[in-house]
Protein backbone atom coordinates (compact mmCIF):
# COMPACT_ATOMS: atom_id res chain seq x y z
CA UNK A 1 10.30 30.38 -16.45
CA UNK A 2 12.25 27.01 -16.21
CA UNK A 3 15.50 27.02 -14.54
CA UNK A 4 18.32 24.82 -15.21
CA UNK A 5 18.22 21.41 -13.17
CA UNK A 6 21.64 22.22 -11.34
CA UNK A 7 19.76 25.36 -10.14
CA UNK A 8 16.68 23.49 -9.33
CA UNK A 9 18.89 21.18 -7.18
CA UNK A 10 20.69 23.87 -5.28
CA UNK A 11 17.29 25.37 -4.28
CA UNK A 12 15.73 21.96 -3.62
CA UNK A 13 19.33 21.39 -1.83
CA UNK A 14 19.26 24.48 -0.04
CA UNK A 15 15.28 24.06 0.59
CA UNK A 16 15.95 20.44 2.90
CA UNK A 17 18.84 22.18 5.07
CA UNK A 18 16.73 24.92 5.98
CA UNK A 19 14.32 22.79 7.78
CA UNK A 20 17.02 21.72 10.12
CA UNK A 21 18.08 23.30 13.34
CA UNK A 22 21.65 24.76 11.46
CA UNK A 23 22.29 27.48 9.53
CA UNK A 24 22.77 27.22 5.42
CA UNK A 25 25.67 27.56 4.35
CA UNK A 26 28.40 27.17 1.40
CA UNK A 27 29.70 24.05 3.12
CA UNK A 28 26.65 23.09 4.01
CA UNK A 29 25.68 23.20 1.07
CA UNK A 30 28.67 21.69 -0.01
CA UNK A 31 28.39 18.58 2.04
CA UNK A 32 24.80 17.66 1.62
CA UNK A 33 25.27 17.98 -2.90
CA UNK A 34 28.50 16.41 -2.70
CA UNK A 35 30.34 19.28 -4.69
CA UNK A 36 33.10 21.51 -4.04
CA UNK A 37 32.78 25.33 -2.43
CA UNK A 38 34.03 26.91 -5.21
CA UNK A 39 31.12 25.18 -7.39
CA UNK A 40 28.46 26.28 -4.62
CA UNK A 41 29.91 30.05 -4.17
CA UNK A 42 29.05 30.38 -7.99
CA UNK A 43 25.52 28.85 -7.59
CA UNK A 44 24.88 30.57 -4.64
CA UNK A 45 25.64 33.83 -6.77
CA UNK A 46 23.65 32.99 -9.47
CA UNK A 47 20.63 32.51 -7.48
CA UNK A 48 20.87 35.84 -5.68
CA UNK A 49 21.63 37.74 -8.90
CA UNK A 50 17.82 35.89 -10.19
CA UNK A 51 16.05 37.02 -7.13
CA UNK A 52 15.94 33.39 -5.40
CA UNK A 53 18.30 33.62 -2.98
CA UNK A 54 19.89 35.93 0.01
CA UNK A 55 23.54 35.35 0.72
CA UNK A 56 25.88 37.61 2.71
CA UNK A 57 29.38 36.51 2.16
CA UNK A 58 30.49 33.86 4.26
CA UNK A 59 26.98 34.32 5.66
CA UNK A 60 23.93 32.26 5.63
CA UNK A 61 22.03 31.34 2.63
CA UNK A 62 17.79 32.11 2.65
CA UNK A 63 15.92 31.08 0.14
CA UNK A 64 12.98 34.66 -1.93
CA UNK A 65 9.71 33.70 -1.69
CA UNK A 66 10.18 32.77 -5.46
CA UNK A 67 13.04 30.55 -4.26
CA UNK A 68 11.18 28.37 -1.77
CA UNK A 69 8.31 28.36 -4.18
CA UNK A 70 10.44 26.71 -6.98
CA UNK A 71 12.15 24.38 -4.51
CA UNK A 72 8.95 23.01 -3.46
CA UNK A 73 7.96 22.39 -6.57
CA UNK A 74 10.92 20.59 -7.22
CA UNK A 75 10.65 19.06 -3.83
CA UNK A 76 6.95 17.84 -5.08
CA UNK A 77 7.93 16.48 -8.69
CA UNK A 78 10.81 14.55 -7.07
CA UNK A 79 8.35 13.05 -4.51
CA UNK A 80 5.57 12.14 -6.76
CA UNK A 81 8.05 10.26 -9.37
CA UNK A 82 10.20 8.81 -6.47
CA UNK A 83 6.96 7.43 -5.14
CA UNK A 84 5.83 6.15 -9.06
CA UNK A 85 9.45 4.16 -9.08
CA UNK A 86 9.07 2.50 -5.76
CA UNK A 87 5.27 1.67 -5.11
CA UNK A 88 4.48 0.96 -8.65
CA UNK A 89 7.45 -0.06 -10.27
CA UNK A 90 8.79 -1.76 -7.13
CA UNK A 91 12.22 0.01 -7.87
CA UNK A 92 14.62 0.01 -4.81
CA UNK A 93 14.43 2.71 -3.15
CA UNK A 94 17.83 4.40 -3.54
CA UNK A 95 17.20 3.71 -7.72
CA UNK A 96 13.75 5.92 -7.21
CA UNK A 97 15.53 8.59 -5.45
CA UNK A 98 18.39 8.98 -8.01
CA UNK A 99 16.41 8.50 -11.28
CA UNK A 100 13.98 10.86 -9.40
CA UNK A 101 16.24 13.32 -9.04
CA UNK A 102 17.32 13.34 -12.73
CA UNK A 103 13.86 12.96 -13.75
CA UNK A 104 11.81 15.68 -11.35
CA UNK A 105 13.39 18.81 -14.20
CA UNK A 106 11.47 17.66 -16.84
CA UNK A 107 8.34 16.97 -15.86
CA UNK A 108 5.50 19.32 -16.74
CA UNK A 109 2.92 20.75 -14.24
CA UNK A 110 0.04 18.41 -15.50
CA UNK A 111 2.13 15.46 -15.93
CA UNK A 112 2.78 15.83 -12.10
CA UNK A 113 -0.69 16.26 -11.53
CA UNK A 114 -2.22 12.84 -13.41
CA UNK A 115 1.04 11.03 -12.11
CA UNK A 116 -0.54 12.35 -8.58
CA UNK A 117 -3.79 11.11 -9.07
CA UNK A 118 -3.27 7.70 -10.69
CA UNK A 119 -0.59 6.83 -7.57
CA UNK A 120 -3.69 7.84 -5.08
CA UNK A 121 -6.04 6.30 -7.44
CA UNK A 122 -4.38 2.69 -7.68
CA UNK A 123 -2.55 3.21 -3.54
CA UNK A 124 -5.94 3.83 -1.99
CA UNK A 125 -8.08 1.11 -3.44
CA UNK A 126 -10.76 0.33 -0.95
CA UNK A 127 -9.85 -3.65 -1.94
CA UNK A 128 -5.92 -3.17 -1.46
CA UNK A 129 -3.26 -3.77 -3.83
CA UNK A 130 -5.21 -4.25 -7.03
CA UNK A 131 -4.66 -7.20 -8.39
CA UNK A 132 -2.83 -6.28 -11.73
CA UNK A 133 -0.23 -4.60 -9.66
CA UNK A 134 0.28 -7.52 -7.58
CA UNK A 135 0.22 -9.32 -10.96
CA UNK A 136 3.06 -6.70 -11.89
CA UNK A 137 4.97 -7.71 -8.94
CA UNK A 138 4.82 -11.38 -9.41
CA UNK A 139 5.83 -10.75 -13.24
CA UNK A 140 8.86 -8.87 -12.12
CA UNK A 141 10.17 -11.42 -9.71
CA UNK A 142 9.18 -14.70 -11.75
CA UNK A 143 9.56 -13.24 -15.54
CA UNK A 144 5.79 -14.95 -16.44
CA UNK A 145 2.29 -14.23 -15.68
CA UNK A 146 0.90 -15.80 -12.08
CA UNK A 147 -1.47 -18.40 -13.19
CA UNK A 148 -3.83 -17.65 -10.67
CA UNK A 149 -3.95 -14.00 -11.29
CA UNK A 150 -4.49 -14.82 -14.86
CA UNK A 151 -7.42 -17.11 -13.93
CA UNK A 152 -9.53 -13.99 -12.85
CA UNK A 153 -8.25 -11.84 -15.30
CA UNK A 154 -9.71 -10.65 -18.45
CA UNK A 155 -9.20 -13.13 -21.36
CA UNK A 156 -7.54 -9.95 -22.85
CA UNK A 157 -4.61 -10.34 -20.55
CA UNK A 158 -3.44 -13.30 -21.99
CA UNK A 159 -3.01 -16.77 -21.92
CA UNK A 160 -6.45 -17.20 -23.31
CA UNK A 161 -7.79 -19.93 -25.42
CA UNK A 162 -6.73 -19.52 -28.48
CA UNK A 163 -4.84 -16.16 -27.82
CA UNK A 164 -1.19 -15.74 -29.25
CA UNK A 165 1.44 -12.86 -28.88
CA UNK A 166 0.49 -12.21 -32.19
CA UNK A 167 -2.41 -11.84 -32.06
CA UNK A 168 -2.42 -9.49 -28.73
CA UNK A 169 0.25 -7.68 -31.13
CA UNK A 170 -2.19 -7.00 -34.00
CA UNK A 171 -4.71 -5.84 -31.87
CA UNK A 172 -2.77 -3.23 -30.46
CA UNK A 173 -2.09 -1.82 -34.01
């Protein structure tokens, strides 16, 4: 069962404080999320009344079992696409981490997976950065293809003899 991203976030939230040295509490809680006590207290409630969370008033806050294991999956999806923004899409990193954490609710189990593998797949090329990503790069920063990249590129890339936008277009249909 999916629960609702504001949940999701308090557990992730809740999750990350545990593995300091303080206790876990409301204004803990409060702090880290940047939300008000009131708004917490009511989370806080509705995770113990699902089984995901242990809270003694004006006590400290542990995570179930189920708890931590939905938080780390959260935790996981939020690394994974965080990762995706910044060494693939070269998106600053504070971007990632925000689009991350509006995207990590909605992505599916093998979605995370493949997005897993293709980041280790094109990160731990045995040649380096491969090429097309570099050629990514270069496209971001300079709005056009590197000529050099598109010298040992496939003809299919572009630029080729006789090649048009059009035609690439058409292709593609």
């Amino acid at each position: 069962m999916r629960h609702s991203s504001s949940i999701e976030d308090y557990l992730e939230a809740i999750m990350l404080l545990a593995d300091g040295e303080e206790k876990v509490t409301v204004t803990r809680i409060s702090q880290a999320m940047g939300v008000k006590k009131p708004s917490v207290t009511s989370a806080v409630t509705r995770l113990v009344e699902n089984g995901l969370a242990k809270h003694e008033k004006y006590g400290e806050i542990h995570l179930t079992g189920q708890g931590r294991k939905i938080a780390r999956d959260v935790y996981k999806r939020h690394q994974a696409l965080k990762r995706f923004l910044i060494d693939i899409l070269a998106v600053k990193e504070e971007v990632a981490s925000e689009d991350a954490c509006r995207m990590e609710h909605y992505l599916s189990s093998m979605s995370l997976e493949r997005l897993d593998k293709f980041i280790e797949y094109v990160m731990e090329c045995p040649q380096g950065k491969p090429l097309w990503l570099q050629g990514f790069n270069y496209y971001l920063v300079h709005g056009k293809r590197n000529p050099e990249y598109m010298a040992v590129c496939s003809p299919r890339c572009g630029n080729a003899p006789g090649d048009t936008e059009n035609s690439r277009n058409k292709e593609l249909d």
